[in-house]
PDB file of N, CA and C in Angstrom:
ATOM      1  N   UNK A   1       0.854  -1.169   0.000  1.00  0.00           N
ATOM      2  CA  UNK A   1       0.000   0.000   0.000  1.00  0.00           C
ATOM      3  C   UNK A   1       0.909   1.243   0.000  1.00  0.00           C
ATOM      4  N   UNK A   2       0.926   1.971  -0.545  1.00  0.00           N
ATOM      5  CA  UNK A   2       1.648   3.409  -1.141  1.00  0.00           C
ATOM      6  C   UNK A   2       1.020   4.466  -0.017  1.00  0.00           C
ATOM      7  N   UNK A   3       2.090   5.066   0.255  1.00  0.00           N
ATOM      8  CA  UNK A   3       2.442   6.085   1.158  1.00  0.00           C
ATOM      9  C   UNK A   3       1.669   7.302   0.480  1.00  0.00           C
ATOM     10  N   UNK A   4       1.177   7.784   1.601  1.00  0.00           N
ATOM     11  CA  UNK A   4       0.127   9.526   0.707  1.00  0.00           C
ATOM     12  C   UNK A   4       1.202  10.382   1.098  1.00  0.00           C
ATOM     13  N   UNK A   5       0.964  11.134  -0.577  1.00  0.00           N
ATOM     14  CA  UNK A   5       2.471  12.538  -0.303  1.00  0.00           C
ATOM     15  C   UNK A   5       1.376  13.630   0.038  1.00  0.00           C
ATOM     16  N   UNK A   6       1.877  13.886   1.044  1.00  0.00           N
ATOM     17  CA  UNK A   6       1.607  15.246   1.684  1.00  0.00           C
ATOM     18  C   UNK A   6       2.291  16.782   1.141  1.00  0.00           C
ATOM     19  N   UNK A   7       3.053  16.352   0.772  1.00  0.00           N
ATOM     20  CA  UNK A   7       4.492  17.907   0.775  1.00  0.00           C
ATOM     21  C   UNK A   7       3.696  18.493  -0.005  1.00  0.00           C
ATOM     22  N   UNK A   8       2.565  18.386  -0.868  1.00  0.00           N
ATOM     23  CA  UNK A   8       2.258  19.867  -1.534  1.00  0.00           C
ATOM     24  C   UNK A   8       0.963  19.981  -1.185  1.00  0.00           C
ATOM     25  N   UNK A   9       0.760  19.659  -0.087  1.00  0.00           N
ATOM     26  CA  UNK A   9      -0.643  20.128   0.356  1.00  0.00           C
ATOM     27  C   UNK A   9      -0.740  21.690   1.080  1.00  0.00           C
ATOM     28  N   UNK A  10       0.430  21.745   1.937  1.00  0.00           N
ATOM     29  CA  UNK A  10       0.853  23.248   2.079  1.00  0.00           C
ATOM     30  C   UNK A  10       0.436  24.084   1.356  1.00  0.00           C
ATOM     31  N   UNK A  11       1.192  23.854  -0.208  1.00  0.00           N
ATOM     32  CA  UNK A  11       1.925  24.846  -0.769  1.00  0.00           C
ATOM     33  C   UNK A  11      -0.447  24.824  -2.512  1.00  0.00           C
ATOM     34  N   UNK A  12      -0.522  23.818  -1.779  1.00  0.00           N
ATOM     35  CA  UNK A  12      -2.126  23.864  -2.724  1.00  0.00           C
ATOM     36  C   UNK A  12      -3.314  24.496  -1.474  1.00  0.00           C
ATOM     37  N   UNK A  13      -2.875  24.792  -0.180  1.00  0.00           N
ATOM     38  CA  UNK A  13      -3.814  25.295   0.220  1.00  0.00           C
ATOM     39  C   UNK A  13      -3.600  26.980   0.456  1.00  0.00           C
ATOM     40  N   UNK A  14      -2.578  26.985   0.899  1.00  0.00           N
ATOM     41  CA  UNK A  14      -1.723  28.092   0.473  1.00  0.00           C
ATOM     42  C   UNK A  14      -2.326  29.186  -0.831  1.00  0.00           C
ATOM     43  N   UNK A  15      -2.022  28.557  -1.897  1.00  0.00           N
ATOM     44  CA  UNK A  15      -2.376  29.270  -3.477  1.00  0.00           C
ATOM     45  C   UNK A  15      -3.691  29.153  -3.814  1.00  0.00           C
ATOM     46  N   UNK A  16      -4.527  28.008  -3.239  1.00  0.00           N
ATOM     47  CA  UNK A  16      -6.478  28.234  -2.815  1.00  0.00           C
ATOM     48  C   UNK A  16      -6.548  29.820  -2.037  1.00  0.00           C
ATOM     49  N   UNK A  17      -6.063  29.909  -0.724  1.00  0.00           N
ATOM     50  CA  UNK A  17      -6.310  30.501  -0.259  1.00  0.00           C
ATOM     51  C   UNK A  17      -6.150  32.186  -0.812  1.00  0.00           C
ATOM     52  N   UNK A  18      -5.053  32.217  -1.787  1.00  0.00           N
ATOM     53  CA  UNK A  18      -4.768  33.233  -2.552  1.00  0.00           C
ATOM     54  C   UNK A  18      -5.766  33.953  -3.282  1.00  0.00           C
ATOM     55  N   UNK A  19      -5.968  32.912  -4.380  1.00  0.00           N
ATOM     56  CA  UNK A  19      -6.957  32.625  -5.055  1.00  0.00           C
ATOM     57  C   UNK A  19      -8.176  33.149  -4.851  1.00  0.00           C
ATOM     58  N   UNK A  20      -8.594  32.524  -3.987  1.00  0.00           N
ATOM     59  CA  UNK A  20      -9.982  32.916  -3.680  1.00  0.00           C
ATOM     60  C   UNK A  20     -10.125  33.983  -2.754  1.00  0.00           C
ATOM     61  N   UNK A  21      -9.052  34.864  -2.263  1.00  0.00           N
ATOM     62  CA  UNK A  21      -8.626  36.260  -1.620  1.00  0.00           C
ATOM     63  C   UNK A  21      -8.928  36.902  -3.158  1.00  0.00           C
ATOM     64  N   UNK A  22      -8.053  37.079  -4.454  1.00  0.00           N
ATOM     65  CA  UNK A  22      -8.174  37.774  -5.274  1.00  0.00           C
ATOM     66  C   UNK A  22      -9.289  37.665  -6.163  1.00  0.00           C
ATOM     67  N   UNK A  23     -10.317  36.349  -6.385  1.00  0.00           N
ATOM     68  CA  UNK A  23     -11.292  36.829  -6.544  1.00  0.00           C
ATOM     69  C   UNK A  23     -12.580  37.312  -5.655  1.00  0.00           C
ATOM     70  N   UNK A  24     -12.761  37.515  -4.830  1.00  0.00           N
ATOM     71  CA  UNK A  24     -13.358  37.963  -3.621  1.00  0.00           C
ATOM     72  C   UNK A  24     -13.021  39.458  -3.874  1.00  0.00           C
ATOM     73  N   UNK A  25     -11.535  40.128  -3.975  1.00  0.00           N
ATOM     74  CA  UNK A  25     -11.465  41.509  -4.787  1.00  0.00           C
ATOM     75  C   UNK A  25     -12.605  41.828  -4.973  1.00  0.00           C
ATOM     76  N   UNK A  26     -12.083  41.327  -6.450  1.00  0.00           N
ATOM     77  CA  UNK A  26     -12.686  41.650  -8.001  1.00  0.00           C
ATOM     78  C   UNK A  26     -13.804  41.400  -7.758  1.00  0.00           C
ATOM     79  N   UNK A  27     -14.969  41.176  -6.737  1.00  0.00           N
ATOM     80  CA  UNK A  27     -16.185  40.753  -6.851  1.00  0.00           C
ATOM     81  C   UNK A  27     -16.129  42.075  -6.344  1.00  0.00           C
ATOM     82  N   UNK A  28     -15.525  42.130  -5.178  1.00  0.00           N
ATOM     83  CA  UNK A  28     -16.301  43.460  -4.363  1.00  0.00           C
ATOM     84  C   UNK A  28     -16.231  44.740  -5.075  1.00  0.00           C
ATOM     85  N   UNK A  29     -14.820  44.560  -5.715  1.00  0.00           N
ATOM     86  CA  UNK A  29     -14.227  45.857  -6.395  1.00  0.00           C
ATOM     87  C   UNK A  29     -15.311  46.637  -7.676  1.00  0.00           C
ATOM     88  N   UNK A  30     -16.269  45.561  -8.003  1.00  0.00           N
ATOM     89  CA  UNK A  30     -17.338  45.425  -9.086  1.00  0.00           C
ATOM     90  C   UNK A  30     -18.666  46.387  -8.136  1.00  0.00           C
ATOM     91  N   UNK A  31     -18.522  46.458  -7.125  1.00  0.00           N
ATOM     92  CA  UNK A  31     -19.790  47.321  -6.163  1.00  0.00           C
ATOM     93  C   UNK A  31     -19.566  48.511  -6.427  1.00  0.00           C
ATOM     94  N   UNK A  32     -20.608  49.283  -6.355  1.00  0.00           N
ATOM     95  CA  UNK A  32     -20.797  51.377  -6.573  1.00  0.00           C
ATOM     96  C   UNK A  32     -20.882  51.509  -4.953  1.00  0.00           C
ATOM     97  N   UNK A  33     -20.112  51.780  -4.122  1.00  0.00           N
ATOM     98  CA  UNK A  33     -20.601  52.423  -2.760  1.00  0.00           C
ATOM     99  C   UNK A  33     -20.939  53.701  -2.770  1.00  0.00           C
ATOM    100  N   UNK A  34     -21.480  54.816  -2.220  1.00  0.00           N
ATOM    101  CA  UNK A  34     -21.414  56.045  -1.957  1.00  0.00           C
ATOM    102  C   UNK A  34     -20.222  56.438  -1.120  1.00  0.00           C
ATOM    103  N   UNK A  35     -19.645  57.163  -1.398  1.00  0.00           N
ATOM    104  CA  UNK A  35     -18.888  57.682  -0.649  1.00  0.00           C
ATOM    105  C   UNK A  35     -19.054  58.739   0.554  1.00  0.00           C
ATOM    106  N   UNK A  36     -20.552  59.977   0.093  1.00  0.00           N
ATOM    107  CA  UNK A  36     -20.109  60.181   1.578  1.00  0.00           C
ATOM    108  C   UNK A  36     -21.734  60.403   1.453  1.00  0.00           C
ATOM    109  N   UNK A  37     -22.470  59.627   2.355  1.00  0.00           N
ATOM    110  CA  UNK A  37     -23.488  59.535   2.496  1.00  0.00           C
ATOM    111  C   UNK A  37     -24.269  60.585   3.632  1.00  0.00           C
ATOM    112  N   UNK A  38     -25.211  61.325   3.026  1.00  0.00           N
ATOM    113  CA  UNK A  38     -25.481  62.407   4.170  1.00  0.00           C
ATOM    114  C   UNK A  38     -26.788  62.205   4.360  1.00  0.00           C
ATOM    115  N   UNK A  39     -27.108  62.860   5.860  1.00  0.00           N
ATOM    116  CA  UNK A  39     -28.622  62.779   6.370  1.00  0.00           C
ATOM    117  C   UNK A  39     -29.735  63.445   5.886  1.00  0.00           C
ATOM    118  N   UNK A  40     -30.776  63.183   5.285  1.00  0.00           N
ATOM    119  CA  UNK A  40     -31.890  64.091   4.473  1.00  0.00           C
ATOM    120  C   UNK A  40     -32.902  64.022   5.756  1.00  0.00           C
ATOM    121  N   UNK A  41     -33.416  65.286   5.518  1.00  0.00           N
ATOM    122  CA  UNK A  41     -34.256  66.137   6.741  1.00  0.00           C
ATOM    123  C   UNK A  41     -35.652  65.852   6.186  1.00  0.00           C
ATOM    124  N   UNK A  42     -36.451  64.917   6.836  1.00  0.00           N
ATOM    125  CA  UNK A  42     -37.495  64.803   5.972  1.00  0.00           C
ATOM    126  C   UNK A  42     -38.461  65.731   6.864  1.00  0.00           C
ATOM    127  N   UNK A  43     -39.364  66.237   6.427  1.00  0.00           N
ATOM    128  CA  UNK A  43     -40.559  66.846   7.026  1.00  0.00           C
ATOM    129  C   UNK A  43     -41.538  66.240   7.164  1.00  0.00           C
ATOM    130  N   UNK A  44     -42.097  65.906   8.214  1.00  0.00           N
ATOM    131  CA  UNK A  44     -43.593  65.206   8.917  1.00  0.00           C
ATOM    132  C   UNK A  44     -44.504  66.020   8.257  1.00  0.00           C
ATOM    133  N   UNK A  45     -45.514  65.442   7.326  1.00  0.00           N
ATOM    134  CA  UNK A  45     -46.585  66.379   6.770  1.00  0.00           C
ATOM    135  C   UNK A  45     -47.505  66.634   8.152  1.00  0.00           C
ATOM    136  N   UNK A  46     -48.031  68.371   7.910  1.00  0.00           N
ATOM    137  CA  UNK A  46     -49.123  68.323   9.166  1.00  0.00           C
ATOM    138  C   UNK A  46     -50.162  67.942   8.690  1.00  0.00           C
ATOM    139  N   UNK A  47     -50.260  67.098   9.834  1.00  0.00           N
ATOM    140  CA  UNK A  47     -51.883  66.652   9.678  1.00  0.00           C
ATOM    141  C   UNK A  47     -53.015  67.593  10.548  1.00  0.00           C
ATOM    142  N   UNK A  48     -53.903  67.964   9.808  1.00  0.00           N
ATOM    143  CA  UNK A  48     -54.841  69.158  10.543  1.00  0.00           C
ATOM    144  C   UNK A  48     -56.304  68.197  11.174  1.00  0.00           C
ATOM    145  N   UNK A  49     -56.380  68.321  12.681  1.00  0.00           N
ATOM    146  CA  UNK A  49     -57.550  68.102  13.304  1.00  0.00           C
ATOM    147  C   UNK A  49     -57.592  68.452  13.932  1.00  0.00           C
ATOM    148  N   UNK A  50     -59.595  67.799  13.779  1.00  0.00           N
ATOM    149  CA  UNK A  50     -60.222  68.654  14.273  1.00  0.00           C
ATOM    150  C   UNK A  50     -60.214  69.283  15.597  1.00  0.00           C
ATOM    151  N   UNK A  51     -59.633  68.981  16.843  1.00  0.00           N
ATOM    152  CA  UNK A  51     -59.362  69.646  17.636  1.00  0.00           C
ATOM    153  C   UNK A  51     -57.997  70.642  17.842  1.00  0.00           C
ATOM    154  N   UNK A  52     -57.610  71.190  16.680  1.00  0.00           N
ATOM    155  CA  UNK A  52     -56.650  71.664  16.895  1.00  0.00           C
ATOM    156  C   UNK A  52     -57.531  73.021  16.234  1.00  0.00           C
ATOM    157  N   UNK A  53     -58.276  73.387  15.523  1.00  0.00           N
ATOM    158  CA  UNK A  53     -58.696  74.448  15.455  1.00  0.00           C
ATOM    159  C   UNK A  53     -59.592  74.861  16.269  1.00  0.00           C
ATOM    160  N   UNK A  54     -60.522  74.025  17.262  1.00  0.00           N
ATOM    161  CA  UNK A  54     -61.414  74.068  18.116  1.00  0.00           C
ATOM    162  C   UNK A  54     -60.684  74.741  19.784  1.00  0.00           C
ATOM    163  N   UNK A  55     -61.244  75.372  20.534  1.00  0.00           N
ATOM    164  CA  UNK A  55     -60.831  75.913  22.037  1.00  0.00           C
ATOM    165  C   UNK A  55     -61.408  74.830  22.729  1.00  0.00           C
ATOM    166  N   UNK A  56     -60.576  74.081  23.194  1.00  0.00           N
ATOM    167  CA  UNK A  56     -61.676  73.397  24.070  1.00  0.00           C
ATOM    168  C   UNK A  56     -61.133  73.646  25.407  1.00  0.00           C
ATOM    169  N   UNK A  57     -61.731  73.397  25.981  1.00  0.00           N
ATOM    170  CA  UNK A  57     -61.162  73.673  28.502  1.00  0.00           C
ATOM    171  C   UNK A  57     -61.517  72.097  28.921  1.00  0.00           C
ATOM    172  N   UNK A  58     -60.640  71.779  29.285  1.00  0.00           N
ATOM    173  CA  UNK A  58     -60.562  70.259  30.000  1.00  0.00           C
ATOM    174  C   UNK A  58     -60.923  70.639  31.311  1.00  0.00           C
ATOM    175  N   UNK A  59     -61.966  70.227  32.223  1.00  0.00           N
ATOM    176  CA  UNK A  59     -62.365  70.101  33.477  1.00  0.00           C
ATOM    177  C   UNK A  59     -61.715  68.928  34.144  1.00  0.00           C
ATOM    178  N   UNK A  60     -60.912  68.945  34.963  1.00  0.00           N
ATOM    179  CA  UNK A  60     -60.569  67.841  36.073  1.00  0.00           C
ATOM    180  C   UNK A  60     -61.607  68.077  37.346  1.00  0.00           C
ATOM    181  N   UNK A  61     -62.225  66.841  37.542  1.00  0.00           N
ATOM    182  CA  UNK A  61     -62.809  66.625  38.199  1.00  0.00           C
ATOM    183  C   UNK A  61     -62.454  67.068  39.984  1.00  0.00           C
ATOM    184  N   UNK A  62     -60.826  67.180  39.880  1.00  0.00           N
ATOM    185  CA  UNK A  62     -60.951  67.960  41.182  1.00  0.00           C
ATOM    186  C   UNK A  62     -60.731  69.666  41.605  1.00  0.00           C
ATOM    187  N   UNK A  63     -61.196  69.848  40.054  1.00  0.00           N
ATOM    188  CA  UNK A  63     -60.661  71.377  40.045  1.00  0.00           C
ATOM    189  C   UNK A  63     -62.501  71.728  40.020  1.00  0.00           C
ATOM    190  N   UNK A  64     -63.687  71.369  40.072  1.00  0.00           N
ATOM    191  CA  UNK A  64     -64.798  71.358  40.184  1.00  0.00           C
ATOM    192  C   UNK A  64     -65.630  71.896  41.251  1.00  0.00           C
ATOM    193  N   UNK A  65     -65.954  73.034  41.730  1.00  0.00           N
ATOM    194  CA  UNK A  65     -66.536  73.399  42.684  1.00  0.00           C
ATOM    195  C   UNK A  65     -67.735  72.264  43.511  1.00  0.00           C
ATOM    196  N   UNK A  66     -67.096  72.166  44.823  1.00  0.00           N
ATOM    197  CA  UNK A  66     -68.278  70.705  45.669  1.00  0.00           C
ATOM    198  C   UNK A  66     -69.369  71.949  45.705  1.00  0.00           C
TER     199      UNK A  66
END
C-alpha cells in the first residue's frame, strides 16, 4: 500500500487561499458604494384636526366646585 504525499498540500492550500482572496477583490471591487453619504431632513406632513382648530377647557374633576 503506497504512502500519501503530503508535501504539496501546504503549498495547494496556500495558493487556494490566494486565489480565492483575489477573486473575492474583483467581486467586491465590481460594487458602486457612496462615498459620503449624508442625512436628508425629511418633514412630517401636518396633519390638521379637528381639535386643533377648536378651544376646548378640560375640566378635572378635582378642580370642580363641591
Amino acid at each position: 500500500m503506497p504512502q500519501l504525499d503530503t508535501s504539496m498540500w501546504l503549498t495547494m492550500i496556500l495558493s487556494m487561499f490566494l486565489v480565492l482572496f483575489i477573486i473575492f477583490q474583483l467581486k467586491i471591487s465590481k460594487h458602486n458604494f457612496y462615498h459620503n453619504p449624508e442625512l436628508m431632513m425629511t418633514k412630517m406632513p401636518k396633519q390638521d384636526t379637528p381639535w386643533e382648530t377648536k378651544w376646548t377647557k378640560i375640566y378635572l374633576p378635582l378642580l370642580l366646585p363641591l
